[in-house]
Protein backbone atom coordinates (compact mmCIF):
# COMPACT_ATOMS: atom_id res chain seq x y z
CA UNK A 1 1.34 -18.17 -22.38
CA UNK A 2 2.93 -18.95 -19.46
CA UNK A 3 2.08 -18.45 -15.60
CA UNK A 4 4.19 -15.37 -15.36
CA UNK A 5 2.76 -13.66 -18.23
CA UNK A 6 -0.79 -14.72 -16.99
CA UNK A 7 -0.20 -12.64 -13.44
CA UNK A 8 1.40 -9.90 -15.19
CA UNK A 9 -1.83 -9.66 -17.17
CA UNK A 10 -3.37 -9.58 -13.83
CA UNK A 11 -1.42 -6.72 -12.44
CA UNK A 12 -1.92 -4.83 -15.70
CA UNK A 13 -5.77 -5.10 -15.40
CA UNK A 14 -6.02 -4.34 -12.00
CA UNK A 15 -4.04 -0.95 -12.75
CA UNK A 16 -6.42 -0.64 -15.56
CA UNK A 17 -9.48 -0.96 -12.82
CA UNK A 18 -8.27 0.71 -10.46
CA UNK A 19 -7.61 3.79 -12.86
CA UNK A 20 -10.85 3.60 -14.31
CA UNK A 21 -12.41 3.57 -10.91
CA UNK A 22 -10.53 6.75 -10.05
CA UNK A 23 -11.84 8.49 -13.59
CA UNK A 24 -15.45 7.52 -12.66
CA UNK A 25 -15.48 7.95 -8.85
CA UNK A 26 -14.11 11.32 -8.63
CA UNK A 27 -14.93 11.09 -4.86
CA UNK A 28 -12.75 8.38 -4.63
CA UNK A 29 -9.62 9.17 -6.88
CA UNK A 30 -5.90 9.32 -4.88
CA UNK A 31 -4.40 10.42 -8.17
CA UNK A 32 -2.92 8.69 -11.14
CA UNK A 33 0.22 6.87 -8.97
CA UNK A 34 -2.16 6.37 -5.52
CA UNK A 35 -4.82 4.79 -8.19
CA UNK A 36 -2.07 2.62 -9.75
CA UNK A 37 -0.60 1.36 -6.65
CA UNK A 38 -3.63 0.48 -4.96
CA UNK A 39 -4.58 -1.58 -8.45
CA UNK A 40 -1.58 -3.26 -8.04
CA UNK A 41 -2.04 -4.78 -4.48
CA UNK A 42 -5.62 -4.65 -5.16
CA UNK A 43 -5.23 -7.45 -7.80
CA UNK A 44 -2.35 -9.24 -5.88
CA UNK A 45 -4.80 -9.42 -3.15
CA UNK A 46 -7.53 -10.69 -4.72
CA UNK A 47 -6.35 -13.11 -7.21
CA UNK A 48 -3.50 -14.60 -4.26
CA UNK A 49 -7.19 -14.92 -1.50
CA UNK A 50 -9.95 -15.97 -4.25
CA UNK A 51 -7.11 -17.87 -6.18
CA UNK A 52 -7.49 -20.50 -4.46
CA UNK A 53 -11.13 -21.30 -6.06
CA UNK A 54 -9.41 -23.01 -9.48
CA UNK A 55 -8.59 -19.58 -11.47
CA UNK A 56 -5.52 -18.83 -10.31
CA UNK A 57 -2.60 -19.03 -13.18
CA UNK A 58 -1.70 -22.49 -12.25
CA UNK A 59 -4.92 -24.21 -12.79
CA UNK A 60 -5.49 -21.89 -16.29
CA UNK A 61 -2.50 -23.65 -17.63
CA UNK A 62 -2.83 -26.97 -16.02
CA UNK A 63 -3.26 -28.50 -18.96
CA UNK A 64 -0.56 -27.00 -21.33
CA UNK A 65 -3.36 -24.59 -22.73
CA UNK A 66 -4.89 -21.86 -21.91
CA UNK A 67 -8.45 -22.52 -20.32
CA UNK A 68 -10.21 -19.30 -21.55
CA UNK A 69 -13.01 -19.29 -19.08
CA UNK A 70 -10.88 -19.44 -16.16
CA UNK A 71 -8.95 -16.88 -17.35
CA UNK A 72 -11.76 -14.35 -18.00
CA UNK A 73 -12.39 -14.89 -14.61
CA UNK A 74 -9.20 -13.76 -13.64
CA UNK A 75 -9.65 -11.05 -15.36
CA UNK A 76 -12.74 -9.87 -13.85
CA UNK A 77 -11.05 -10.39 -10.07
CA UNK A 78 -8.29 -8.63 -10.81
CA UNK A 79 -10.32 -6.09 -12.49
CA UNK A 80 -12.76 -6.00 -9.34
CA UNK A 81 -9.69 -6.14 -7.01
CA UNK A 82 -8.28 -2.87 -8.24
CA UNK A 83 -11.78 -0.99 -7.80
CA UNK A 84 -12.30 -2.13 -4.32
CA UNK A 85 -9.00 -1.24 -3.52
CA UNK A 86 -9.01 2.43 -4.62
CA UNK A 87 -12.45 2.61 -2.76
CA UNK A 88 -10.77 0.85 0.47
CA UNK A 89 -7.24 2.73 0.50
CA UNK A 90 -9.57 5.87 0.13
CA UNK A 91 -11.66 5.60 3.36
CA UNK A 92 -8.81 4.47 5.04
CA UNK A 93 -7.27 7.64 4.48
CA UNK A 94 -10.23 9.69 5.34
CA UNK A 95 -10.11 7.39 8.43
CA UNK A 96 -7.00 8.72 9.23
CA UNK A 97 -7.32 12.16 8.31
């Protein structure tokens, strides 16, 4: 797996939260494209700012392997990132309504 691959995973799973947050909070739904864009730079954002703490794809394959804890982690920001996200880019828009 390579470091690519790794933040494409990350996109993906931030779309994935970011829907699922929109099919659980109705309240906070902005629709199957407004959820998926907001996962996208809702995992962007969060694994490029809490990156930095070792789990960003560079340190998971530091050494040639893929170091599975750091990894679920990733997961789990990028999956929080696209929740928050929806929830954010939502009361903006109420803020600006």
């Amino acid at each position: 797996m390579t470091h690519t691959l790794i933040s494409l995973i990350s996109i993906i799973i931030g779309i994935i939260g970011a829907n699922v947050a929109g099919l659980i909070l109705k309240k906070y739904t902005l629709g199957i494209i407004g959820n998926t864009i907001a996962g996208v730079f809702g995992s962007i954002l969060f694994i490029k700012s809490f990156g930095r703490l070792g789990f960003d794809p560079n340190a998971i394959m530091k050494l040639g392997t893929i170091n599975l804890p750091l990894f679920l982690i990733n997961i789990l920001i990028s999956f929080l990132g696209g929740v928050i996200a929806v929830v954010l880019i939502h009361k903006l828009k109420k803020i600006m309504n």
